[in-house]
PDB file of N, CA and C in Angstrom:
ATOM      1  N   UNK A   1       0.820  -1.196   0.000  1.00  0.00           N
ATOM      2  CA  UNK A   1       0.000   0.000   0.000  1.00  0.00           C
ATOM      3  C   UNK A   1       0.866   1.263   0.000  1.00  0.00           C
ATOM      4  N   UNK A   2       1.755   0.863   0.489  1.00  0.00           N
ATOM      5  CA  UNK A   2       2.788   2.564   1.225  1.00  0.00           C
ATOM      6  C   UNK A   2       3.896   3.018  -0.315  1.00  0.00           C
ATOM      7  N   UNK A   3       3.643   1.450  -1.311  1.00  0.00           N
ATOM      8  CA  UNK A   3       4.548   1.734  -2.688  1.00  0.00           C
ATOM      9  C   UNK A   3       3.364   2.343  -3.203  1.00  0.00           C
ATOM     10  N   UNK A   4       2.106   2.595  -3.075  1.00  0.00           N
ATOM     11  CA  UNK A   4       1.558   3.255  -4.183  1.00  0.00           C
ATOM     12  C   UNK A   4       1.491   5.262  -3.464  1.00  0.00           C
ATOM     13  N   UNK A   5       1.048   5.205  -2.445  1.00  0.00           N
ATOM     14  CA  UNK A   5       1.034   6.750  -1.518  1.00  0.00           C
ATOM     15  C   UNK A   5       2.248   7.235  -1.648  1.00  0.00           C
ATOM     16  N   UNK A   6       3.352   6.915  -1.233  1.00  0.00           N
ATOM     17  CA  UNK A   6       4.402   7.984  -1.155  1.00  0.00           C
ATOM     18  C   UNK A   6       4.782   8.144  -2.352  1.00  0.00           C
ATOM     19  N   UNK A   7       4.475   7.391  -4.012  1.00  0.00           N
ATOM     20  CA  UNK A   7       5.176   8.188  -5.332  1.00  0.00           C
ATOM     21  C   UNK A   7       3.934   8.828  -5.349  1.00  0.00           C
ATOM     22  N   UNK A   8       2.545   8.847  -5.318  1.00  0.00           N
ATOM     23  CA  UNK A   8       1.860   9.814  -5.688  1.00  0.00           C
ATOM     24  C   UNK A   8       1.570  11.171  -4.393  1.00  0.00           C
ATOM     25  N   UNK A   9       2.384  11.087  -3.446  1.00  0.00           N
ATOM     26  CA  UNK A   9       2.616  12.571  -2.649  1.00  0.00           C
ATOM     27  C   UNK A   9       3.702  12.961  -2.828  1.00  0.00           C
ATOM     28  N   UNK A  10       4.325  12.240  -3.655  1.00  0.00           N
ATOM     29  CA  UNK A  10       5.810  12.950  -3.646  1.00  0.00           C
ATOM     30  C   UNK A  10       5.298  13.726  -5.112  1.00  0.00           C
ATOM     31  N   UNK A  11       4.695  13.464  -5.642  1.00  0.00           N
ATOM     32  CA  UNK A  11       4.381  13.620  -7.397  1.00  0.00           C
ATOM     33  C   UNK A  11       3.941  15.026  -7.279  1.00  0.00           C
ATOM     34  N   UNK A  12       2.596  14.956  -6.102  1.00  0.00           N
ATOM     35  CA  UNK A  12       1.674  16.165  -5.650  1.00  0.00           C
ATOM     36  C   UNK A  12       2.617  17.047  -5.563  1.00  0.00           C
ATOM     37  N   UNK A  13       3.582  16.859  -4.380  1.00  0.00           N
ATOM     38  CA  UNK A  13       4.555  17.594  -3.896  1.00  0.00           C
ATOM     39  C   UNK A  13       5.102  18.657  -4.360  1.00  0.00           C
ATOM     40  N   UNK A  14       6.112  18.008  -5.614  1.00  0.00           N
ATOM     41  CA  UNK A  14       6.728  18.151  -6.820  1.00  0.00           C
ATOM     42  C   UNK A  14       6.378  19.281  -7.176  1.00  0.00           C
ATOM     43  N   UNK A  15       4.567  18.857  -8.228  1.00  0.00           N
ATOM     44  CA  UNK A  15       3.875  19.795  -8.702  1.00  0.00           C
ATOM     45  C   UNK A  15       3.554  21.041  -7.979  1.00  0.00           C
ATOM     46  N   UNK A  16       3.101  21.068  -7.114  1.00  0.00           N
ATOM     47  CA  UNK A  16       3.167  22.069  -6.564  1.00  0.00           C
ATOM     48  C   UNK A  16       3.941  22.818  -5.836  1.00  0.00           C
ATOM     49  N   UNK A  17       5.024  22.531  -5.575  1.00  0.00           N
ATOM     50  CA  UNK A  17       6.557  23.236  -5.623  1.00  0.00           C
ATOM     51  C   UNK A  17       7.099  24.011  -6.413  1.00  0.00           C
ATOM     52  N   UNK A  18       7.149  23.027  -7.586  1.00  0.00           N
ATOM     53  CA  UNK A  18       7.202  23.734  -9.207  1.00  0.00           C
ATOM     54  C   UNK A  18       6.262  24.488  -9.656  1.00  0.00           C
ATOM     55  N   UNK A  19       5.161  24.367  -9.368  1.00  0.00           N
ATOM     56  CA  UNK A  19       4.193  25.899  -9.983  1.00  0.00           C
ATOM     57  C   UNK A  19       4.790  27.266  -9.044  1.00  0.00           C
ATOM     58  N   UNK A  20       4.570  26.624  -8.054  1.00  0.00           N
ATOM     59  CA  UNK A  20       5.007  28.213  -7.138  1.00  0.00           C
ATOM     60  C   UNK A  20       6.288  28.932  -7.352  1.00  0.00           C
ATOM     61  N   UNK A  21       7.580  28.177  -7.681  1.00  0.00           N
ATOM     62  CA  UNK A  21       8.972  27.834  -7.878  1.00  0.00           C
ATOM     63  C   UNK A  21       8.787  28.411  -9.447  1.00  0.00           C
ATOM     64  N   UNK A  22       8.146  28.083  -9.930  1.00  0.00           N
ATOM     65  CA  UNK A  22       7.951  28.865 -11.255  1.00  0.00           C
ATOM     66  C   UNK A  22       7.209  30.599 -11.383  1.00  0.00           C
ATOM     67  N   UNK A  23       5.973  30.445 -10.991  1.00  0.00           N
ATOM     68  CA  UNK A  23       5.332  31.827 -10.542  1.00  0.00           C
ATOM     69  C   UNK A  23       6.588  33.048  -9.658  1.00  0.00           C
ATOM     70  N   UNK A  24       7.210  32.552  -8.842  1.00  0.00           N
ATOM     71  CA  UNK A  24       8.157  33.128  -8.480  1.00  0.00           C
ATOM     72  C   UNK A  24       9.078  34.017  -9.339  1.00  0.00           C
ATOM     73  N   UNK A  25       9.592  33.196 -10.277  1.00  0.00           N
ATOM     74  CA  UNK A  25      10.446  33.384 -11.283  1.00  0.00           C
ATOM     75  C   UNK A  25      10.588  34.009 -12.187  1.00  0.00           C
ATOM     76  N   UNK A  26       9.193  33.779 -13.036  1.00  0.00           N
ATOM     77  CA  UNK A  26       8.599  34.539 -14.123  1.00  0.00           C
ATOM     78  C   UNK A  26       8.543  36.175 -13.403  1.00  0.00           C
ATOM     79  N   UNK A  27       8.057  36.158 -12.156  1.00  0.00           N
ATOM     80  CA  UNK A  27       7.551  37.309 -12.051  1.00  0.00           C
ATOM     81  C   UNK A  27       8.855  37.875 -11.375  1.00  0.00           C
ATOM     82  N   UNK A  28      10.119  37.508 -10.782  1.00  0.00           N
ATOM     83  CA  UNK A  28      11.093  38.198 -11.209  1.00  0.00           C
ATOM     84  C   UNK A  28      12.044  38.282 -12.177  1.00  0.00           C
ATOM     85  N   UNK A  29      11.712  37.374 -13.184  1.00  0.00           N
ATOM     86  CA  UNK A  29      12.461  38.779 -14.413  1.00  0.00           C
ATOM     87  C   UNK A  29      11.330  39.389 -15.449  1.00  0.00           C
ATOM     88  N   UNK A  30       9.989  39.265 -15.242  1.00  0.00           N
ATOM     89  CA  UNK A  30       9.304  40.131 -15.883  1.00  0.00           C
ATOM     90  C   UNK A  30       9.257  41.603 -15.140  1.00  0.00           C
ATOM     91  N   UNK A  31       9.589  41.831 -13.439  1.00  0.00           N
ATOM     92  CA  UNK A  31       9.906  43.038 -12.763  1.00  0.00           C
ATOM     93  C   UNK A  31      11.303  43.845 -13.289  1.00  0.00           C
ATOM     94  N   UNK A  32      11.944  42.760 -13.373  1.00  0.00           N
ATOM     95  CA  UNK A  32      13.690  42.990 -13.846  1.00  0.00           C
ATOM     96  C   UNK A  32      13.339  43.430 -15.307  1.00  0.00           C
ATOM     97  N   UNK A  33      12.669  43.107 -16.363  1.00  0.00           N
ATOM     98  CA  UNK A  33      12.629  43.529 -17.798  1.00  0.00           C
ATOM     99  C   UNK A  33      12.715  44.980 -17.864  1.00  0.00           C
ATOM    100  N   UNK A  34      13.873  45.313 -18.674  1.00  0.00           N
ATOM    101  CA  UNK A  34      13.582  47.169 -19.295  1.00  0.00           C
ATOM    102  C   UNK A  34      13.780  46.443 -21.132  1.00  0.00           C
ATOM    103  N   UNK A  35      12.619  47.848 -21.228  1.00  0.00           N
ATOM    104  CA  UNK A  35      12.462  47.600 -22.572  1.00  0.00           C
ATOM    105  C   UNK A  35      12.897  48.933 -22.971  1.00  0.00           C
ATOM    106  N   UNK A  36      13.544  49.201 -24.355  1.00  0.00           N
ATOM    107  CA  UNK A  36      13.984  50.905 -24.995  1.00  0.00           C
ATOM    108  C   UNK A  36      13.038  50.781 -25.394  1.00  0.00           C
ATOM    109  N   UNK A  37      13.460  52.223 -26.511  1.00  0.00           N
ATOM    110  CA  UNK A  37      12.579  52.755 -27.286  1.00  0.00           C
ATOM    111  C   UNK A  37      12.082  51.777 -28.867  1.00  0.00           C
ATOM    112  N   UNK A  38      13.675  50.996 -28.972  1.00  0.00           N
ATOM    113  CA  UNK A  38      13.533  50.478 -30.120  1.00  0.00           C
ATOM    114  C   UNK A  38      12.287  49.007 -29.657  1.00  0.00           C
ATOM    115  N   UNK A  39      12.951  48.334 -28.770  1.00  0.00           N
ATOM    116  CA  UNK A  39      12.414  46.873 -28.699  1.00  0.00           C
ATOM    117  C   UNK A  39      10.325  47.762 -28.913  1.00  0.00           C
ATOM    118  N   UNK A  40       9.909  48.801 -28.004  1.00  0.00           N
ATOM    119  CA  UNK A  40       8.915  49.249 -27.871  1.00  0.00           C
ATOM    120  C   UNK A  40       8.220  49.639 -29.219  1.00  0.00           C
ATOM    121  N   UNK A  41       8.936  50.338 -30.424  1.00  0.00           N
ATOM    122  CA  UNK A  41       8.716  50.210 -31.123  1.00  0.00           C
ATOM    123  C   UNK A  41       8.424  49.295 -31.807  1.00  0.00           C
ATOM    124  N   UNK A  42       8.786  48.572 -31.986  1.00  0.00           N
ATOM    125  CA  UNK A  42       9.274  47.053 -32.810  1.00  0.00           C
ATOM    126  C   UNK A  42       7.993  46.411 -32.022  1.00  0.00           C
ATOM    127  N   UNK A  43       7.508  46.624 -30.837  1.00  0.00           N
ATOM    128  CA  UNK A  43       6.285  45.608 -30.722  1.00  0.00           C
ATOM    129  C   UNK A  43       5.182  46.192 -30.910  1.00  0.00           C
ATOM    130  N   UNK A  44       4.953  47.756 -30.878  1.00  0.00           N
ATOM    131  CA  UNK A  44       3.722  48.293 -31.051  1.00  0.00           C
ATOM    132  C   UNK A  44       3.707  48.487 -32.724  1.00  0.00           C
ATOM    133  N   UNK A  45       4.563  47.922 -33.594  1.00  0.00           N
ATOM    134  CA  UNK A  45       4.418  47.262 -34.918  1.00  0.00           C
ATOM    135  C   UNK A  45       3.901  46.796 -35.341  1.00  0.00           C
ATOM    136  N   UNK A  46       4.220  45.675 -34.669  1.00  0.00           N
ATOM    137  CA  UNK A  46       3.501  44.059 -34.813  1.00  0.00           C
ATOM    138  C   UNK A  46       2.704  44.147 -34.034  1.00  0.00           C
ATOM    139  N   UNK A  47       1.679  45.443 -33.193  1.00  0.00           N
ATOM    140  CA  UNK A  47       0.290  45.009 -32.882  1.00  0.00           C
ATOM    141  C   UNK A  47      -0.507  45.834 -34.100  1.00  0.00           C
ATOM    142  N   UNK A  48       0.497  46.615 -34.826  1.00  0.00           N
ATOM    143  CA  UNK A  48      -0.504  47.338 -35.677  1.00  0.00           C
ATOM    144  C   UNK A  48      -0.138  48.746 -35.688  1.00  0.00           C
ATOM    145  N   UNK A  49       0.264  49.353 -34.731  1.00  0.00           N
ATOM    146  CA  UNK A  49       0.276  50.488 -34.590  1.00  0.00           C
ATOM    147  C   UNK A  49       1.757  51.836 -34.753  1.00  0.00           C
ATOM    148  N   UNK A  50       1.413  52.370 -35.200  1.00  0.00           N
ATOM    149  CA  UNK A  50       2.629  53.387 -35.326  1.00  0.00           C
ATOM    150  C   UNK A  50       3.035  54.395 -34.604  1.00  0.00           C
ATOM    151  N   UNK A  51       3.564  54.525 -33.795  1.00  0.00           N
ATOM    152  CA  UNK A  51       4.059  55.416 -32.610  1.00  0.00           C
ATOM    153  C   UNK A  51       4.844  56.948 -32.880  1.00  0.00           C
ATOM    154  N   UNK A  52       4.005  57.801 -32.531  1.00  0.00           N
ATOM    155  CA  UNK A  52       5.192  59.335 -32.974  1.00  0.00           C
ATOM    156  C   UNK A  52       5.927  59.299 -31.407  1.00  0.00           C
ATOM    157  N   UNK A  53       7.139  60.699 -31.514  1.00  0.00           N
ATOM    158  CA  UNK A  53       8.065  60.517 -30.611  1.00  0.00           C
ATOM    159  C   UNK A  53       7.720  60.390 -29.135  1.00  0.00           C
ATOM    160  N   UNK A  54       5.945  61.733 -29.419  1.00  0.00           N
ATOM    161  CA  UNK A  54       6.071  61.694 -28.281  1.00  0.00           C
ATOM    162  C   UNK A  54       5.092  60.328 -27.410  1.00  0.00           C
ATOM    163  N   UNK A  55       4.116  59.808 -27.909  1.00  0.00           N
ATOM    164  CA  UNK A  55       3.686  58.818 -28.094  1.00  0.00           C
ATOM    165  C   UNK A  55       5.002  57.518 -27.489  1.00  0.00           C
ATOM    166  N   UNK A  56       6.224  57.228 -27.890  1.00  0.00           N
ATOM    167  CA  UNK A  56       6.795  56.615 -27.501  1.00  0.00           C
ATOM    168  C   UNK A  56       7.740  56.979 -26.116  1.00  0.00           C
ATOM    169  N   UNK A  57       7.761  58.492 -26.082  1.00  0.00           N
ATOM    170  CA  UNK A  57       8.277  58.933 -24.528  1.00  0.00           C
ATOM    171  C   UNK A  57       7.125  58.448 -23.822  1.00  0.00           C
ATOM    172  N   UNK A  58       6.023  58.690 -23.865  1.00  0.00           N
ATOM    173  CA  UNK A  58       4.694  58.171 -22.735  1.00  0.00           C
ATOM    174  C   UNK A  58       4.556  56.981 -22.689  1.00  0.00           C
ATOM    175  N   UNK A  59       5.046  55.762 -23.318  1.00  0.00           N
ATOM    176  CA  UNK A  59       5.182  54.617 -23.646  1.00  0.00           C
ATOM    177  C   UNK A  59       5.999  53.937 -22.832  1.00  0.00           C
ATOM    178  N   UNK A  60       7.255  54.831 -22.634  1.00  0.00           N
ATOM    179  CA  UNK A  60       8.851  54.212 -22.127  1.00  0.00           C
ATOM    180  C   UNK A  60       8.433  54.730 -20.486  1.00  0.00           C
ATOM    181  N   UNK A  61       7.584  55.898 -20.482  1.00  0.00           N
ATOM    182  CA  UNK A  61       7.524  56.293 -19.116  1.00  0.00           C
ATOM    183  C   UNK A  61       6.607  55.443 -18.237  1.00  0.00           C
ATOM    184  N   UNK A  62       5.215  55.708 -18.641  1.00  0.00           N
ATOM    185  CA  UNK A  62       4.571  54.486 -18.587  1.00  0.00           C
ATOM    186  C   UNK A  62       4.995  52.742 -18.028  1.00  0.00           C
ATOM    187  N   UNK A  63       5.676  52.051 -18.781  1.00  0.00           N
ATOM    188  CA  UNK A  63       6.044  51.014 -18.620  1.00  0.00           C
ATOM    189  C   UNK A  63       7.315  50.893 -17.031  1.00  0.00           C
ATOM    190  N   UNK A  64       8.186  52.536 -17.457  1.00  0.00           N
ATOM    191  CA  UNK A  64       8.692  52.233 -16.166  1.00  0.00           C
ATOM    192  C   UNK A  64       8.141  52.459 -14.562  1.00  0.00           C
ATOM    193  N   UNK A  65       7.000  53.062 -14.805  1.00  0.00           N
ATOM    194  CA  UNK A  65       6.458  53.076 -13.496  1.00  0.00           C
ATOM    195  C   UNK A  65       4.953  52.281 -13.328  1.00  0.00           C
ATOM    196  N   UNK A  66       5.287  51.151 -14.171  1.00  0.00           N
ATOM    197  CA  UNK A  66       4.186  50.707 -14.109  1.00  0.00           C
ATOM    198  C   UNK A  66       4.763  49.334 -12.829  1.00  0.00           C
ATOM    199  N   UNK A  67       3.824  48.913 -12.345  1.00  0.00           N
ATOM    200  CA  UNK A  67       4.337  47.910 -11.331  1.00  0.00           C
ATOM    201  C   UNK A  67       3.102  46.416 -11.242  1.00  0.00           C
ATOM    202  N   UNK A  68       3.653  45.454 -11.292  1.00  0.00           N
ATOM    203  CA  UNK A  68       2.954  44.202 -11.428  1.00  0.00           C
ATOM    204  C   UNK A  68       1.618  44.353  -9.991  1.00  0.00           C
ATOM    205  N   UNK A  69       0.896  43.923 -10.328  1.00  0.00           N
ATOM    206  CA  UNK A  69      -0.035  43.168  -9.122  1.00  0.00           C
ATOM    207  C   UNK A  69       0.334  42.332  -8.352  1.00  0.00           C
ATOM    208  N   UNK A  70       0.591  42.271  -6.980  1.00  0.00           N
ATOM    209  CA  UNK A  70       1.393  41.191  -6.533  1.00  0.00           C
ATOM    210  C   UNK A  70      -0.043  40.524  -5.537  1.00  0.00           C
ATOM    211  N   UNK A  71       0.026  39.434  -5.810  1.00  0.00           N
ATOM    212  CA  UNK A  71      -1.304  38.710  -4.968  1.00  0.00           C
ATOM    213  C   UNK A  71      -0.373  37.558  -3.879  1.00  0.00           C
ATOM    214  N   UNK A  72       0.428  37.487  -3.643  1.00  0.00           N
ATOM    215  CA  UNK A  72       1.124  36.442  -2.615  1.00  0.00           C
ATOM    216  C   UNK A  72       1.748  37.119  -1.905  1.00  0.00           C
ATOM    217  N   UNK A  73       1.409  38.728  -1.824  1.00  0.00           N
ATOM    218  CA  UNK A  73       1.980  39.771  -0.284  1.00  0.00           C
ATOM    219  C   UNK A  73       3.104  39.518  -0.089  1.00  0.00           C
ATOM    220  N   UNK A  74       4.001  39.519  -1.395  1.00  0.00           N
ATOM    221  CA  UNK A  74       5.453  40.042  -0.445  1.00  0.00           C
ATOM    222  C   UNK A  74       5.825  41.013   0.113  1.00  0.00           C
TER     223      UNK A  74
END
């Protein structure tokens, strides 16, 4: 009985170690990401759109004071 419980709590375990262990992660280097003017350009491209200068200063400013939602209260 005890060979079938402990690989499937260790499995549970695992998984949910690794989601959190992941969520962690992502969300520090998506905090850590700086983007310029060019990469910013280059993506509001490819959504369609064409950016004048000043349009891309409010863009670059924007993004740097923008700050993630944090729901796990650090």
């Amino acid at each position: 009985m005890w060979q079938w419980i402990i690989p499937i709590l260790t499995l549970i375990l695992g998984l949910v170690g690794g989601f959190f262990i992941g969520v962690y992660y992502l969300r520090k280097q998506v905090s850590n990401m700086q983007m310029d003017e060019k990469q910013i350009q280059t993506m509001a491209r490819s959504m369609g759109m064409n950016l004048n200068q000043k349009q891309l200063k409010q863009m670059t400013r924007n993004m740097k004071n923008a700050k993630m939602p944090n729901k796990f209260g650090k």
